[in-house]
C-alpha atoms as a PDB file:
ATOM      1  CA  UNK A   1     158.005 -59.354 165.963  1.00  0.00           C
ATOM      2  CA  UNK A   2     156.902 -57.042 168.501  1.00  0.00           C
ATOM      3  CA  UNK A   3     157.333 -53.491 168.749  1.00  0.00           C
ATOM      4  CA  UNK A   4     160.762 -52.055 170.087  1.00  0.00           C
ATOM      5  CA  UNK A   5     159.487 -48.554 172.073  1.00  0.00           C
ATOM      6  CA  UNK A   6     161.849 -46.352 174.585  1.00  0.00           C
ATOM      7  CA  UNK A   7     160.711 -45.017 177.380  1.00  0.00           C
ATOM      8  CA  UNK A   8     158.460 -42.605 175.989  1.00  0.00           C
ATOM      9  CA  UNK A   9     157.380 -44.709 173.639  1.00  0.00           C
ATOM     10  CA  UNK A  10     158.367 -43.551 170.161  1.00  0.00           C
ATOM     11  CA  UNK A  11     159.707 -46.670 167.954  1.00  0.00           C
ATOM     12  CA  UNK A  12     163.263 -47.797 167.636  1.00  0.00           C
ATOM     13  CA  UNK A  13     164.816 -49.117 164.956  1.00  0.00           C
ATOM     14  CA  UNK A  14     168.099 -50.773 163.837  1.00  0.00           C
ATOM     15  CA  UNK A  15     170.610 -48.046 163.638  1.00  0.00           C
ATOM     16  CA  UNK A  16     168.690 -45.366 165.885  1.00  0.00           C
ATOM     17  CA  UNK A  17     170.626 -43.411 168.450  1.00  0.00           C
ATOM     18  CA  UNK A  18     169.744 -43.237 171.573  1.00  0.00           C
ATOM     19  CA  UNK A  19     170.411 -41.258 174.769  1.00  0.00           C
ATOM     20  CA  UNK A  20     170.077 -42.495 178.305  1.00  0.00           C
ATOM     21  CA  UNK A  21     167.528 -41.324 180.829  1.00  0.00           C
ATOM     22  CA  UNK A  22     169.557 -42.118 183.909  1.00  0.00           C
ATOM     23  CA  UNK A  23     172.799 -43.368 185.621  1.00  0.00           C
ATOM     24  CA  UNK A  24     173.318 -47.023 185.330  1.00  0.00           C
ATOM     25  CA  UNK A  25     175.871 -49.282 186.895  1.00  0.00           C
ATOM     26  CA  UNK A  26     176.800 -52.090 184.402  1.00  0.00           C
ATOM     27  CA  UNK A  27     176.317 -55.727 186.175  1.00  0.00           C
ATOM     28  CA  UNK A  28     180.161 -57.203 186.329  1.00  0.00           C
ATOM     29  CA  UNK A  29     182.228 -54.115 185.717  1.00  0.00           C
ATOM     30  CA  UNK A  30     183.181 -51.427 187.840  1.00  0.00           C
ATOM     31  CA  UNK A  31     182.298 -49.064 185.285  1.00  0.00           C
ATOM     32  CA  UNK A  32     178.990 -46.666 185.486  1.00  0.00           C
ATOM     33  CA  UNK A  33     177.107 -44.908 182.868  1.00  0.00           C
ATOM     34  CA  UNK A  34     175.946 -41.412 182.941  1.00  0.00           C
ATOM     35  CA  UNK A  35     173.273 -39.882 182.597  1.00  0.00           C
ATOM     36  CA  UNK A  36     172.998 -38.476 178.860  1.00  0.00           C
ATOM     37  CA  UNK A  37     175.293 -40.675 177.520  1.00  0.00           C
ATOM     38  CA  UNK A  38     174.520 -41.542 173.504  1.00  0.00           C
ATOM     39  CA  UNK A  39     174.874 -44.640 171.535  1.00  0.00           C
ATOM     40  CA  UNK A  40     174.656 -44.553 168.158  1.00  0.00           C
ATOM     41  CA  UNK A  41     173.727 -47.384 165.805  1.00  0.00           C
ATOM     42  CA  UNK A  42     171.955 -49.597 168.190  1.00  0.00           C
ATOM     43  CA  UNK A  43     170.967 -53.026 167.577  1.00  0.00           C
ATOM     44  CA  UNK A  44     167.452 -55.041 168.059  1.00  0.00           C
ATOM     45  CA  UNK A  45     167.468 -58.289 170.164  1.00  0.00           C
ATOM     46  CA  UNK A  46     165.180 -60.902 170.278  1.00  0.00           C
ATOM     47  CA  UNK A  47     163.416 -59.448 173.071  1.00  0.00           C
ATOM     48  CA  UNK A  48     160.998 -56.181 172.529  1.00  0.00           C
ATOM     49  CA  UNK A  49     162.339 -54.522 176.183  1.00  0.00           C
ATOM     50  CA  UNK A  50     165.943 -54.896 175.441  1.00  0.00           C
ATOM     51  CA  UNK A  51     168.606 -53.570 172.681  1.00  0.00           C
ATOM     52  CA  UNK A  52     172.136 -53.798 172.041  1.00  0.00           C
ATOM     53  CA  UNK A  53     174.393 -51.045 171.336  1.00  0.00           C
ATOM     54  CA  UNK A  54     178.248 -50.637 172.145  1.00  0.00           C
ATOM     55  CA  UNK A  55     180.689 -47.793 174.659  1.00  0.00           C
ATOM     56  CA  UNK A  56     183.977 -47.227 174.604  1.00  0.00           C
ATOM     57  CA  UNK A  57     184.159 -48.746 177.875  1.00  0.00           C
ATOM     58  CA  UNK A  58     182.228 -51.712 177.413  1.00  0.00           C
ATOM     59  CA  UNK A  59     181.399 -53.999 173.946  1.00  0.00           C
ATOM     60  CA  UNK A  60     178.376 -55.767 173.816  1.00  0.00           C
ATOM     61  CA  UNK A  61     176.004 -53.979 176.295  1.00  0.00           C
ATOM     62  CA  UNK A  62     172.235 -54.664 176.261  1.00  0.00           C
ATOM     63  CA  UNK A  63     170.203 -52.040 177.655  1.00  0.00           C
ATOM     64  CA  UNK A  64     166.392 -52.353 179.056  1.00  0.00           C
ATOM     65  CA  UNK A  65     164.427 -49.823 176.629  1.00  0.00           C
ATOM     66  CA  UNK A  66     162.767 -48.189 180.092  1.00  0.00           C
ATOM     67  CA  UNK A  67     166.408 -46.636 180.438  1.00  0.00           C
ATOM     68  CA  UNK A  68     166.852 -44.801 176.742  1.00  0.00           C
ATOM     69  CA  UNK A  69     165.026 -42.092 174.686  1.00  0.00           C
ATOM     70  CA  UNK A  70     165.208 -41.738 170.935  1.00  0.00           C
ATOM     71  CA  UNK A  71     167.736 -39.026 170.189  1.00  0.00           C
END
């Protein structure tokens, strides 16, 4: 499996928190995510550039790794 690395390219693992680097607008919801925002107790995917971690406003959001730093 390859290496899961944020955007500054320290290591993630399962159950990291992470913070966001910038504003994203999630595809299919009106909803937009600032800046700074944390997730906690992220999940690996099957693909090294993306994770999976969960907001109170939306369940089940993947997240390119270019977008988070390790907290």
């Amino acid at each position: 499996m390859n290496e899961v690395k944020d955007a500054n390219g320290n290591p993630l693992n399962e159950g990291d928190t992470v913070v966001l680097t910038k504003d994203l607008k999630v595809k299919g919801t009106s909803v937009n995510l600032k800046r700074g925002t944390s997730f906690k107790n992220i999940s690996l995917t099957a693909n090294a550039d993306e994770i999976e971690c969960r907001s109170k406003k939306v369940k089940g959001l993947v997240l390119k790794t270019t977008f988070v730093k390790k907290k």
